[in-house]
PDB file of N, CA and C in Angstrom:
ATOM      1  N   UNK A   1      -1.681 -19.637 -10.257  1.00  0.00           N
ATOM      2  CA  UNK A   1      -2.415 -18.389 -10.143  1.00  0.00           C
ATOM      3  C   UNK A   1      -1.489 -17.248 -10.528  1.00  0.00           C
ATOM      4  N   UNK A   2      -2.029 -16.220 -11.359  1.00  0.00           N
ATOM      5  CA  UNK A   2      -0.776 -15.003 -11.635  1.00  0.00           C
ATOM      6  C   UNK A   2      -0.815 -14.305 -10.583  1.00  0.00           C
ATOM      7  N   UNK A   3       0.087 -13.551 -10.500  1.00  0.00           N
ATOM      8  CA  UNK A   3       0.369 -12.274  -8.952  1.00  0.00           C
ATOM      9  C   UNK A   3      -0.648 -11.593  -9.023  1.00  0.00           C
ATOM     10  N   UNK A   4      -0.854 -11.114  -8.001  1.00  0.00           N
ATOM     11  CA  UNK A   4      -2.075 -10.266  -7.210  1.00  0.00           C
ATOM     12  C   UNK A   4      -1.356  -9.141  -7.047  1.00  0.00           C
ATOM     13  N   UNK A   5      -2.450  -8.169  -7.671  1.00  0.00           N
ATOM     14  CA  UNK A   5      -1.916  -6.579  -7.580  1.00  0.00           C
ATOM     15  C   UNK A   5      -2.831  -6.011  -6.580  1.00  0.00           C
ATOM     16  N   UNK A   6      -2.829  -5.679  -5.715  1.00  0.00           N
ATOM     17  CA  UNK A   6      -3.400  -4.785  -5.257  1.00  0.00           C
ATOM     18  C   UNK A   6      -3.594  -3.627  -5.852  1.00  0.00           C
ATOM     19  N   UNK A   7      -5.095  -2.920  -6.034  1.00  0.00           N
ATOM     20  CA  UNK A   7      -5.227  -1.333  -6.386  1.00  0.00           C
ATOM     21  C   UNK A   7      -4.640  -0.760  -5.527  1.00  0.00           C
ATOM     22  N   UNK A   8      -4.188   0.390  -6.160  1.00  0.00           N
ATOM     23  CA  UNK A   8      -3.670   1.677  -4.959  1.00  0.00           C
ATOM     24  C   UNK A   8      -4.393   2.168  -4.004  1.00  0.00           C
ATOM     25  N   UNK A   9      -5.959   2.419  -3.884  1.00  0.00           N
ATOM     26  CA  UNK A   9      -6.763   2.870  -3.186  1.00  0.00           C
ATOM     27  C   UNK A   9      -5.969   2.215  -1.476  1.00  0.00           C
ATOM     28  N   UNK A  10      -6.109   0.870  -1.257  1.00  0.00           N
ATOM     29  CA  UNK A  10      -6.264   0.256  -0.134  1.00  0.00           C
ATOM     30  C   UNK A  10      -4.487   0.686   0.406  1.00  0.00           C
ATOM     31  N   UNK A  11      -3.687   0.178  -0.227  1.00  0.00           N
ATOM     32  CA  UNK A  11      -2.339   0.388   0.593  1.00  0.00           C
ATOM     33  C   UNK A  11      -2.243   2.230   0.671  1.00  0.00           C
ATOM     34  N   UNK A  12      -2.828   2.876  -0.496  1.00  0.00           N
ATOM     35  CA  UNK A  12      -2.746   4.197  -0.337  1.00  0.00           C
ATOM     36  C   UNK A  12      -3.463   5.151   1.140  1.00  0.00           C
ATOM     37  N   UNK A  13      -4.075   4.863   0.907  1.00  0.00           N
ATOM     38  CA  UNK A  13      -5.239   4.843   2.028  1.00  0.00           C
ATOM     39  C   UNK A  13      -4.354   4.639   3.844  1.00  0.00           C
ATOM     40  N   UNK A  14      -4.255   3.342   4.001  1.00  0.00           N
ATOM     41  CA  UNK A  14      -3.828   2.621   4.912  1.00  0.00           C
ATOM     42  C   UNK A  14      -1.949   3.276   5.208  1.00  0.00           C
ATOM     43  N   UNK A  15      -1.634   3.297   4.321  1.00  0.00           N
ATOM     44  CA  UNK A  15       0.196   3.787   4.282  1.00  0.00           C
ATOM     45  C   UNK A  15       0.174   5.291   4.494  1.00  0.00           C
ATOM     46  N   UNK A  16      -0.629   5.884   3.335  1.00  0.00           N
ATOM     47  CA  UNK A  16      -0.574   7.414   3.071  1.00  0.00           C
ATOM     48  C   UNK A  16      -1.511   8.141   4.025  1.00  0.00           C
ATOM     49  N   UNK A  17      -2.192   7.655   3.683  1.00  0.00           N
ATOM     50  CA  UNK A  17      -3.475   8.512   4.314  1.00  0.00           C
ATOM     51  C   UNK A  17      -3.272   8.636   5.743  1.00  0.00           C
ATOM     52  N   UNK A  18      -2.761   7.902   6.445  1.00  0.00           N
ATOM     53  CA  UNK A  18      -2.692   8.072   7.923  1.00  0.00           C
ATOM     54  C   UNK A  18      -1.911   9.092   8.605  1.00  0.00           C
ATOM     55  N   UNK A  19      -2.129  10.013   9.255  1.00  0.00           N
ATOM     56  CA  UNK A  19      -1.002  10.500  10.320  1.00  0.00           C
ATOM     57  C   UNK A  19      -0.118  10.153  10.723  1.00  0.00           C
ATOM     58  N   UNK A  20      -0.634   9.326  11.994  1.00  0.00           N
ATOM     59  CA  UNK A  20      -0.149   8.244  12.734  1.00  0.00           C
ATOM     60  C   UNK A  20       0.572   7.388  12.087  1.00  0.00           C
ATOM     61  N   UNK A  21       1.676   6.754  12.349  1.00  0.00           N
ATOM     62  CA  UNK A  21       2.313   5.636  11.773  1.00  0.00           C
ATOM     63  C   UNK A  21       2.039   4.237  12.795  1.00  0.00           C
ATOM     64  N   UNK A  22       1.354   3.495  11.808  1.00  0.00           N
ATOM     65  CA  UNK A  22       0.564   2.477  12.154  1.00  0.00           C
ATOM     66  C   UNK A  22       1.613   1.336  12.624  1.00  0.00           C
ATOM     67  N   UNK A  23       2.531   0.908  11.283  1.00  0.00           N
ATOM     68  CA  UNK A  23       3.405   0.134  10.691  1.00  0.00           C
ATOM     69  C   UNK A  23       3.039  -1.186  10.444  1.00  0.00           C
ATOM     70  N   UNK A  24       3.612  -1.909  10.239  1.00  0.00           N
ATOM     71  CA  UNK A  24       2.781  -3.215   9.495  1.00  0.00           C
ATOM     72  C   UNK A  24       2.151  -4.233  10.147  1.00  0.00           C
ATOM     73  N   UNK A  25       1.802  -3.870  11.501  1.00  0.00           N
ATOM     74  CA  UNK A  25       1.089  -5.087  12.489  1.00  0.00           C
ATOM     75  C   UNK A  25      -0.023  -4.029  12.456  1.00  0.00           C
ATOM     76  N   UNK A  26      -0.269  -2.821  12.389  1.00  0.00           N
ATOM     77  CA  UNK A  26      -1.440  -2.571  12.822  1.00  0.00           C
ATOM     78  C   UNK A  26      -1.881  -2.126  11.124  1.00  0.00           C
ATOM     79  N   UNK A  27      -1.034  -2.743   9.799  1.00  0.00           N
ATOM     80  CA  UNK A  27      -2.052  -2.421   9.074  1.00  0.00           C
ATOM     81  C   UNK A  27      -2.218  -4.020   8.324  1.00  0.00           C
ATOM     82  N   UNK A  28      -1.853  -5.176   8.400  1.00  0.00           N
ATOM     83  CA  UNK A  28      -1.552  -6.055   8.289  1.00  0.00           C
ATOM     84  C   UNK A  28      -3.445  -7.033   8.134  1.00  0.00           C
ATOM     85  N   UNK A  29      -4.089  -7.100   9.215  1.00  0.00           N
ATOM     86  CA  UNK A  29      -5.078  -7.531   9.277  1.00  0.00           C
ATOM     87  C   UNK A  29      -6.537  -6.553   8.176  1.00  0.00           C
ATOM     88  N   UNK A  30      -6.186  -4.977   8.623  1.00  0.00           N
ATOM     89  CA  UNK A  30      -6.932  -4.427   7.773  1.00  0.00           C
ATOM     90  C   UNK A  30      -6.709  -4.607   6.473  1.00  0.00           C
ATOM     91  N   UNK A  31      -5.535  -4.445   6.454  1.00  0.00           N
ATOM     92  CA  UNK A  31      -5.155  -4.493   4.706  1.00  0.00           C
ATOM     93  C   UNK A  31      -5.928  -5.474   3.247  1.00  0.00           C
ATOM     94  N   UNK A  32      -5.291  -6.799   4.613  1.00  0.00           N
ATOM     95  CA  UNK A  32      -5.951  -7.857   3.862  1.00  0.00           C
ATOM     96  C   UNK A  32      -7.132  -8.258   3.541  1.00  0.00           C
ATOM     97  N   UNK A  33      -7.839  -7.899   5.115  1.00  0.00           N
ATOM     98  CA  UNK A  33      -9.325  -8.429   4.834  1.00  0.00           C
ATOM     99  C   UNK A  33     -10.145  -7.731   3.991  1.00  0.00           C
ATOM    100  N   UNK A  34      -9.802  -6.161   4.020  1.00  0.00           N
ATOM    101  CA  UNK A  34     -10.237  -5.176   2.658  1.00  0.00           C
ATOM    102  C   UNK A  34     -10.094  -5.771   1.887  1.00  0.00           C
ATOM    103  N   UNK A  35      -9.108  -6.099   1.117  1.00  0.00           N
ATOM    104  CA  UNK A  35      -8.562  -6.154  -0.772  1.00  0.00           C
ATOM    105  C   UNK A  35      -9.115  -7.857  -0.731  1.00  0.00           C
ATOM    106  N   UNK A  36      -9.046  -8.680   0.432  1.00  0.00           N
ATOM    107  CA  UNK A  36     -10.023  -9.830   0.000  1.00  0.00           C
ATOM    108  C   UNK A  36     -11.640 -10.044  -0.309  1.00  0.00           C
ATOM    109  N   UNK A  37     -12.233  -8.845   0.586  1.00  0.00           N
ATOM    110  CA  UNK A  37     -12.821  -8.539   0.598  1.00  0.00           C
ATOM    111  C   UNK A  37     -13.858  -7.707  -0.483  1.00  0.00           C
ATOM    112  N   UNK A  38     -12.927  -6.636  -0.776  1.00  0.00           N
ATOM    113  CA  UNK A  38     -13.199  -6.241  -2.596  1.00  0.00           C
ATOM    114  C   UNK A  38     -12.698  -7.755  -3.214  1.00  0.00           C
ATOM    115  N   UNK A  39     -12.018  -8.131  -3.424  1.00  0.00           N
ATOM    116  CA  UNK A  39     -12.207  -9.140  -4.212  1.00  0.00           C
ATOM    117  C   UNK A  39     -13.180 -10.235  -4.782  1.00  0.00           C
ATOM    118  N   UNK A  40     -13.701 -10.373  -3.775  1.00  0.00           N
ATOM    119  CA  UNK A  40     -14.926 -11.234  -3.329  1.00  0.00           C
ATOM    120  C   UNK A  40     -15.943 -10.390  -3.799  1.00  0.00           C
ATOM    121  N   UNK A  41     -16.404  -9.581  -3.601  1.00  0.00           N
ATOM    122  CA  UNK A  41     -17.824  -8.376  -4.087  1.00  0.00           C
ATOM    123  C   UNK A  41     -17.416  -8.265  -5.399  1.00  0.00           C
ATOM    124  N   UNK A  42     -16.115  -8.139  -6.032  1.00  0.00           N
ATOM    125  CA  UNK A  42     -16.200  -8.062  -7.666  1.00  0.00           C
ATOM    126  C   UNK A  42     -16.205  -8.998  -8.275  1.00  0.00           C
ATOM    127  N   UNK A  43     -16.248 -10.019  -7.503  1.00  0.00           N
ATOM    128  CA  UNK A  43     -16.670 -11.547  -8.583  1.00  0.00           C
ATOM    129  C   UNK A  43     -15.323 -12.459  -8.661  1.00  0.00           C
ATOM    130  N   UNK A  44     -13.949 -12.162  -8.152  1.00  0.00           N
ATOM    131  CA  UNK A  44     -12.597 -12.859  -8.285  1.00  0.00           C
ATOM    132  C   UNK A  44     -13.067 -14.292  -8.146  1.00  0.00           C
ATOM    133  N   UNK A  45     -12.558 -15.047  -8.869  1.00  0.00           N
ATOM    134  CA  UNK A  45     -11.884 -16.339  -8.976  1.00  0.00           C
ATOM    135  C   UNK A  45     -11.218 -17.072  -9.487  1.00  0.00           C
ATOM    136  N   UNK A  46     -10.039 -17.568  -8.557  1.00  0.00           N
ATOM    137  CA  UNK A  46      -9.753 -17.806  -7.005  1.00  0.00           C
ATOM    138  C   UNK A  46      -9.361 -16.894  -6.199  1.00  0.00           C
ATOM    139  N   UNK A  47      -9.859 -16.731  -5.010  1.00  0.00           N
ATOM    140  CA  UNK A  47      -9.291 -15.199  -4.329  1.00  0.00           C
ATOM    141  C   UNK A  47      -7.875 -15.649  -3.874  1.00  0.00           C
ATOM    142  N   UNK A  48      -6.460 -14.924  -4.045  1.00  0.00           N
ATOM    143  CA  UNK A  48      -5.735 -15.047  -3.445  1.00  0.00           C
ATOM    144  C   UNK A  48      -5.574 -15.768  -1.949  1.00  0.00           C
ATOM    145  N   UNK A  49      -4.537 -16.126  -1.856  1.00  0.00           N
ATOM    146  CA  UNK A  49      -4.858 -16.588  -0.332  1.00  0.00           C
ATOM    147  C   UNK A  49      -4.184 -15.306   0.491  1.00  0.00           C
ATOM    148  N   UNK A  50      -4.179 -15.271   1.795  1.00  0.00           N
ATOM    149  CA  UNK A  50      -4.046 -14.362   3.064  1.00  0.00           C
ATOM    150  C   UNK A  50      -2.715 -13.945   2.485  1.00  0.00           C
ATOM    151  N   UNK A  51      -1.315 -15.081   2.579  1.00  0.00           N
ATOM    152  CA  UNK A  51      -0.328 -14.568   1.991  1.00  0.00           C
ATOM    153  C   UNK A  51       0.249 -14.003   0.960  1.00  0.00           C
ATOM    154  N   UNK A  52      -0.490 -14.572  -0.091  1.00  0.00           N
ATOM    155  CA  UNK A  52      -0.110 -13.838  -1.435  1.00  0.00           C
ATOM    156  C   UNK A  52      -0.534 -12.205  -1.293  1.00  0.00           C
ATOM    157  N   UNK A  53      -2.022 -11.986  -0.808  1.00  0.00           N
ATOM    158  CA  UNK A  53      -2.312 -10.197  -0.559  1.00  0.00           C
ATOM    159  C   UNK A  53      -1.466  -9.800   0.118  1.00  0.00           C
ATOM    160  N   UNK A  54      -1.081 -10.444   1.332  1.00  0.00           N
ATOM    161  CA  UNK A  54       0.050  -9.464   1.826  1.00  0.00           C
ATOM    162  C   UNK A  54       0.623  -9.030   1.638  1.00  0.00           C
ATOM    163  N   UNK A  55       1.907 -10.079   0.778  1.00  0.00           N
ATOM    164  CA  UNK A  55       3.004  -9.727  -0.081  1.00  0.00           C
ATOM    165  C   UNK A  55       3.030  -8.881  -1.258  1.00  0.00           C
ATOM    166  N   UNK A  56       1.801  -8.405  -1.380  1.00  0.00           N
ATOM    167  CA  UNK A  56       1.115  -7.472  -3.263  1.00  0.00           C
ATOM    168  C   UNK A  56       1.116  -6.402  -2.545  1.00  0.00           C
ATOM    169  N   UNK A  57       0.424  -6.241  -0.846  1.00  0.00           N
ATOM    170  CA  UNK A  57      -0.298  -5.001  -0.157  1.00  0.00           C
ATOM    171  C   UNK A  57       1.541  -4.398  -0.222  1.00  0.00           C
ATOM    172  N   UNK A  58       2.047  -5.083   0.098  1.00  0.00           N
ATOM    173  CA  UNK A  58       3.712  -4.603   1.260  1.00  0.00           C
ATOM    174  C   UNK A  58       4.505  -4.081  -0.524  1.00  0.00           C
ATOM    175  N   UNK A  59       4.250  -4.984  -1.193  1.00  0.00           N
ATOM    176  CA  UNK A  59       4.840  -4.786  -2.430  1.00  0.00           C
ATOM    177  C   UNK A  59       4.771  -3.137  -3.556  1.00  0.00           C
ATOM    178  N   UNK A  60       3.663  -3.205  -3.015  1.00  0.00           N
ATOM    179  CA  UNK A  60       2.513  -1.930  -3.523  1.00  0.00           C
ATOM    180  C   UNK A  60       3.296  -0.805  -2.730  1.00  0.00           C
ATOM    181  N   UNK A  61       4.018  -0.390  -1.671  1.00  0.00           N
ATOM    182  CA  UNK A  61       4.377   0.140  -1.067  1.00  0.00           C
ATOM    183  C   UNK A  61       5.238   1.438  -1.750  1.00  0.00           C
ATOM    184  N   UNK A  62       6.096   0.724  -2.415  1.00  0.00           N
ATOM    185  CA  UNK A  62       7.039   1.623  -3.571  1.00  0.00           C
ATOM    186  C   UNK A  62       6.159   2.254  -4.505  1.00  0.00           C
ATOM    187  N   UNK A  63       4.852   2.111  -4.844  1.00  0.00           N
ATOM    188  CA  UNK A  63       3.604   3.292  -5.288  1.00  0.00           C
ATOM    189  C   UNK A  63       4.111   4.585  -4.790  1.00  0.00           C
ATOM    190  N   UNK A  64       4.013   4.054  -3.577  1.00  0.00           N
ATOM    191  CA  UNK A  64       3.767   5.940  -3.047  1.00  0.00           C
ATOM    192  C   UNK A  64       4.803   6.685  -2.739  1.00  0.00           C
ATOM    193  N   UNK A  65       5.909   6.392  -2.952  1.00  0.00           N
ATOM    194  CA  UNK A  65       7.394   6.776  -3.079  1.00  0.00           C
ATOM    195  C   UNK A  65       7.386   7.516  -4.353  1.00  0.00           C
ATOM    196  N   UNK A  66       6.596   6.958  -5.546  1.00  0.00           N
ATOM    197  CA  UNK A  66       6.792   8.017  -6.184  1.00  0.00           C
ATOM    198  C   UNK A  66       5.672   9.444  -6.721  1.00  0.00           C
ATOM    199  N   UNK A  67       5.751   9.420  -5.092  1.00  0.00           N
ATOM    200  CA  UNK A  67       5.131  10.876  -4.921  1.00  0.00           C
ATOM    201  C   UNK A  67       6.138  12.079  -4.974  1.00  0.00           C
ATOM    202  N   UNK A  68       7.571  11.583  -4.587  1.00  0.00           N
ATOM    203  CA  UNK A  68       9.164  12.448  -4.791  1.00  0.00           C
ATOM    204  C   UNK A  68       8.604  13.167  -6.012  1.00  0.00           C
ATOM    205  N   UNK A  69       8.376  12.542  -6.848  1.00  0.00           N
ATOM    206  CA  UNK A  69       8.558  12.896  -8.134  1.00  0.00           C
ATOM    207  C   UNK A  69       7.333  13.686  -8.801  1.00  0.00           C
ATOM    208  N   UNK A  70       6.054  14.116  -8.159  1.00  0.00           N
ATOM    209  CA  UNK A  70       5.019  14.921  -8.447  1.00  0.00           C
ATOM    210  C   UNK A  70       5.601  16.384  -8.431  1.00  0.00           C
ATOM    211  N   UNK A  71       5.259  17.315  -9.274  1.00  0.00           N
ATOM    212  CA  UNK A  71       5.565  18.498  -9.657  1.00  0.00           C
ATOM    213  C   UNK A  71       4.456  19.318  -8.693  1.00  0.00           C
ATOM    214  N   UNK A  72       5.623  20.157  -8.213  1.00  0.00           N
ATOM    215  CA  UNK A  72       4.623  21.327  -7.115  1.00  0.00           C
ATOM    216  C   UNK A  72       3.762  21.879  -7.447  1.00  0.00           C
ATOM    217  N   UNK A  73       3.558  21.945  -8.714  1.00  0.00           N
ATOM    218  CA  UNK A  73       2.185  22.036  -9.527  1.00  0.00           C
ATOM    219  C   UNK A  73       1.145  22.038  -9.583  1.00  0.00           C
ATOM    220  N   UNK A  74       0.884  20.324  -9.190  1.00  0.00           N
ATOM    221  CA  UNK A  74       0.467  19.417  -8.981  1.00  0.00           C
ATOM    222  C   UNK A  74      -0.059  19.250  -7.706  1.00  0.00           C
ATOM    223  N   UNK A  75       0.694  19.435  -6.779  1.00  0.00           N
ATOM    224  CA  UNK A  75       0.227  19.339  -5.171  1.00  0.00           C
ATOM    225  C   UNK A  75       1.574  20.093  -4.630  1.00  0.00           C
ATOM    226  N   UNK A  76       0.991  20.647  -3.462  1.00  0.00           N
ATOM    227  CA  UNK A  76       1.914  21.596  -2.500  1.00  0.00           C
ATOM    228  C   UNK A  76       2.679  20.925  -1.809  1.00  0.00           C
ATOM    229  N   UNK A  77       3.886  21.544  -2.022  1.00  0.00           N
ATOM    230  CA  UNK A  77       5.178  20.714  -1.441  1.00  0.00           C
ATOM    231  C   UNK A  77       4.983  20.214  -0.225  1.00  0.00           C
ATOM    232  N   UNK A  78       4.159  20.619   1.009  1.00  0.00           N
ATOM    233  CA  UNK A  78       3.617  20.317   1.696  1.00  0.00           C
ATOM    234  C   UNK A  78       3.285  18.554   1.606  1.00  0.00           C
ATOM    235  N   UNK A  79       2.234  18.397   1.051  1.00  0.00           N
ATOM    236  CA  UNK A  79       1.546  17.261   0.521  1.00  0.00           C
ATOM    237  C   UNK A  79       2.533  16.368   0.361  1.00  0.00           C
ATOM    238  N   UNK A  80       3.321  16.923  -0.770  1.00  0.00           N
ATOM    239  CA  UNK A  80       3.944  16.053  -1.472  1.00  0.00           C
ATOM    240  C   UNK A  80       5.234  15.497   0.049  1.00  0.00           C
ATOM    241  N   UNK A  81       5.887  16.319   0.586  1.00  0.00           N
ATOM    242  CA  UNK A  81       6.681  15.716   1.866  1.00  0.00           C
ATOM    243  C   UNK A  81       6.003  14.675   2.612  1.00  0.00           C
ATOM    244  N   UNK A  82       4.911  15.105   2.697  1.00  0.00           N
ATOM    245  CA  UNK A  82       4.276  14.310   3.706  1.00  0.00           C
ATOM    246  C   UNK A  82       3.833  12.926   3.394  1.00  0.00           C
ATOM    247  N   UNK A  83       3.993  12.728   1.868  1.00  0.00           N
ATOM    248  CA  UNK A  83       3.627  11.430   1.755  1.00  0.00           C
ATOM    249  C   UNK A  83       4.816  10.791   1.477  1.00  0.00           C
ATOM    250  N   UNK A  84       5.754  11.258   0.736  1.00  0.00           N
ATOM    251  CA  UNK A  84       7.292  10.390   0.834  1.00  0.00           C
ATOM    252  C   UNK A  84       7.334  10.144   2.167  1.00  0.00           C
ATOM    253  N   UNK A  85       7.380  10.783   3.177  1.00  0.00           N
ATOM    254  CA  UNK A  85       7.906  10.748   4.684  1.00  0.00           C
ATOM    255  C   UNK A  85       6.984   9.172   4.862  1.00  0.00           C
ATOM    256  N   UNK A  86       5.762   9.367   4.648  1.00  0.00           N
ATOM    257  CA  UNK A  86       4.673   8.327   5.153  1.00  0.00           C
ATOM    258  C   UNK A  86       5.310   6.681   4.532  1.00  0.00           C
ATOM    259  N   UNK A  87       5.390   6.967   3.456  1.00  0.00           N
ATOM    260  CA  UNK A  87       5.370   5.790   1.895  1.00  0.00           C
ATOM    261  C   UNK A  87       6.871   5.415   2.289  1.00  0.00           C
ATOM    262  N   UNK A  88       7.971   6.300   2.836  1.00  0.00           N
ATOM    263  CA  UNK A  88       9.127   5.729   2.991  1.00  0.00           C
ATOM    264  C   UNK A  88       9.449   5.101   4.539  1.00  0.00           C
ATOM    265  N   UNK A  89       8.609   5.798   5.220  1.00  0.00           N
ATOM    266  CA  UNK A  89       8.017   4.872   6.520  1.00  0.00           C
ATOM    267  C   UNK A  89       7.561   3.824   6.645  1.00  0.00           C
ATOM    268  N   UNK A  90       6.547   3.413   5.548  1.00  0.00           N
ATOM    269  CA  UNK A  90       6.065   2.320   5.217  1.00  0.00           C
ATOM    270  C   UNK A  90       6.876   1.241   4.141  1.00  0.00           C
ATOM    271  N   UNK A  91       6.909   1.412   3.482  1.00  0.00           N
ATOM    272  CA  UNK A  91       8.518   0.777   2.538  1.00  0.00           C
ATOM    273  C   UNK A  91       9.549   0.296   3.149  1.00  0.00           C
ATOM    274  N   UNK A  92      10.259   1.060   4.816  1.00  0.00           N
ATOM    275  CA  UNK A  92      10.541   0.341   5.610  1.00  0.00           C
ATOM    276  C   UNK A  92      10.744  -0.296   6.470  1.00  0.00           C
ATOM    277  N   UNK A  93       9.333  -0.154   6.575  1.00  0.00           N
ATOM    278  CA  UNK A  93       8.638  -1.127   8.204  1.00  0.00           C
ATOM    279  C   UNK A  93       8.420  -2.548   7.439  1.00  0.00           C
ATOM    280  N   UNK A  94       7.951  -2.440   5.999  1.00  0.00           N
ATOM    281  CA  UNK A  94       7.365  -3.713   5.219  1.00  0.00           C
ATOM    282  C   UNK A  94       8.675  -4.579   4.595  1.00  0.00           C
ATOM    283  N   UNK A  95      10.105  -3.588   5.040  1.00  0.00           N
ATOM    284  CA  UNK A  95      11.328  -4.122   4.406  1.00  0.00           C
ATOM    285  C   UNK A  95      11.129  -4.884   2.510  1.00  0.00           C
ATOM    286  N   UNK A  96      10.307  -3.901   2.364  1.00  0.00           N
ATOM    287  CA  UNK A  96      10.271  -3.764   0.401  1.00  0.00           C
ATOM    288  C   UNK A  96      11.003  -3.882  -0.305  1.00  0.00           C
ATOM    289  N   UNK A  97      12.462  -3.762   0.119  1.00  0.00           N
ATOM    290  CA  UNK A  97      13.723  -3.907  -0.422  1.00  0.00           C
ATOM    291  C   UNK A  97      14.169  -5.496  -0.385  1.00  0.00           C
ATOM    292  N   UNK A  98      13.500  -6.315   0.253  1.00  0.00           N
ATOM    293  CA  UNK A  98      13.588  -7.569   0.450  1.00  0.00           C
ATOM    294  C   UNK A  98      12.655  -8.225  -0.740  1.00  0.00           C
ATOM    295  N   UNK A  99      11.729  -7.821  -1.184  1.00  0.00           N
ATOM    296  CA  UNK A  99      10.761  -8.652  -1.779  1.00  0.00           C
ATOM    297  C   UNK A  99      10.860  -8.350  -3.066  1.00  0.00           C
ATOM    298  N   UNK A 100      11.822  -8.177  -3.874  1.00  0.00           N
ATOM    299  CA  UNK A 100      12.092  -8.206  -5.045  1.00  0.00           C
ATOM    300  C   UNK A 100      13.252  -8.747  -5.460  1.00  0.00           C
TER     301      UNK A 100
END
């Protein structure tokens, strides 16, 4: 089977989008059953198994790190802190630096 990418929507969402820092037990079950879940409604076959999404969801993580790099332009520095802070919170709760 080739690697499973997760879209950005779901880890974005789940990593970024939150306030609260969840960390990877409380986003772990949502994560997956979402993106298997879309998977399944768009017709995939073979759906990944439980582990392979995980490892794509946690992998996906370094996405939103490069929010550093959006021009204030673009979004208010504001914004933009708040999601490095989030994405680098998450990057190392998921220990991302391991899975490559």
């Amino acid at each position: 089977m080739s690697p499973v990418r997760l879209r950005n929507t779901c880890p974005s969402r789940l990593a970024g989008g939150c306030a609260e820092h969840r960390g990877p037990a409380g986003q772990r079950g949502i994560a997956v059953a979402r993106y298997l879940d879309a998977l399944a409604a768009g017709g995939a076959d073979p759906l990944p198994s439980w582990d392979e999404a995980w490892l794509s969801y946690r992998r996906h993580m370094l996405h939103g790190l490069l929010w550093f790099l959006c021009p204030t332009q673009m979004q208010p520095l504001e914004i933009i802190s708040a999601n490095v802070q989030r994405f680098g919170a998450a990057a190392s709760d998921h220990r991302v630096d391991r899975l490559f």
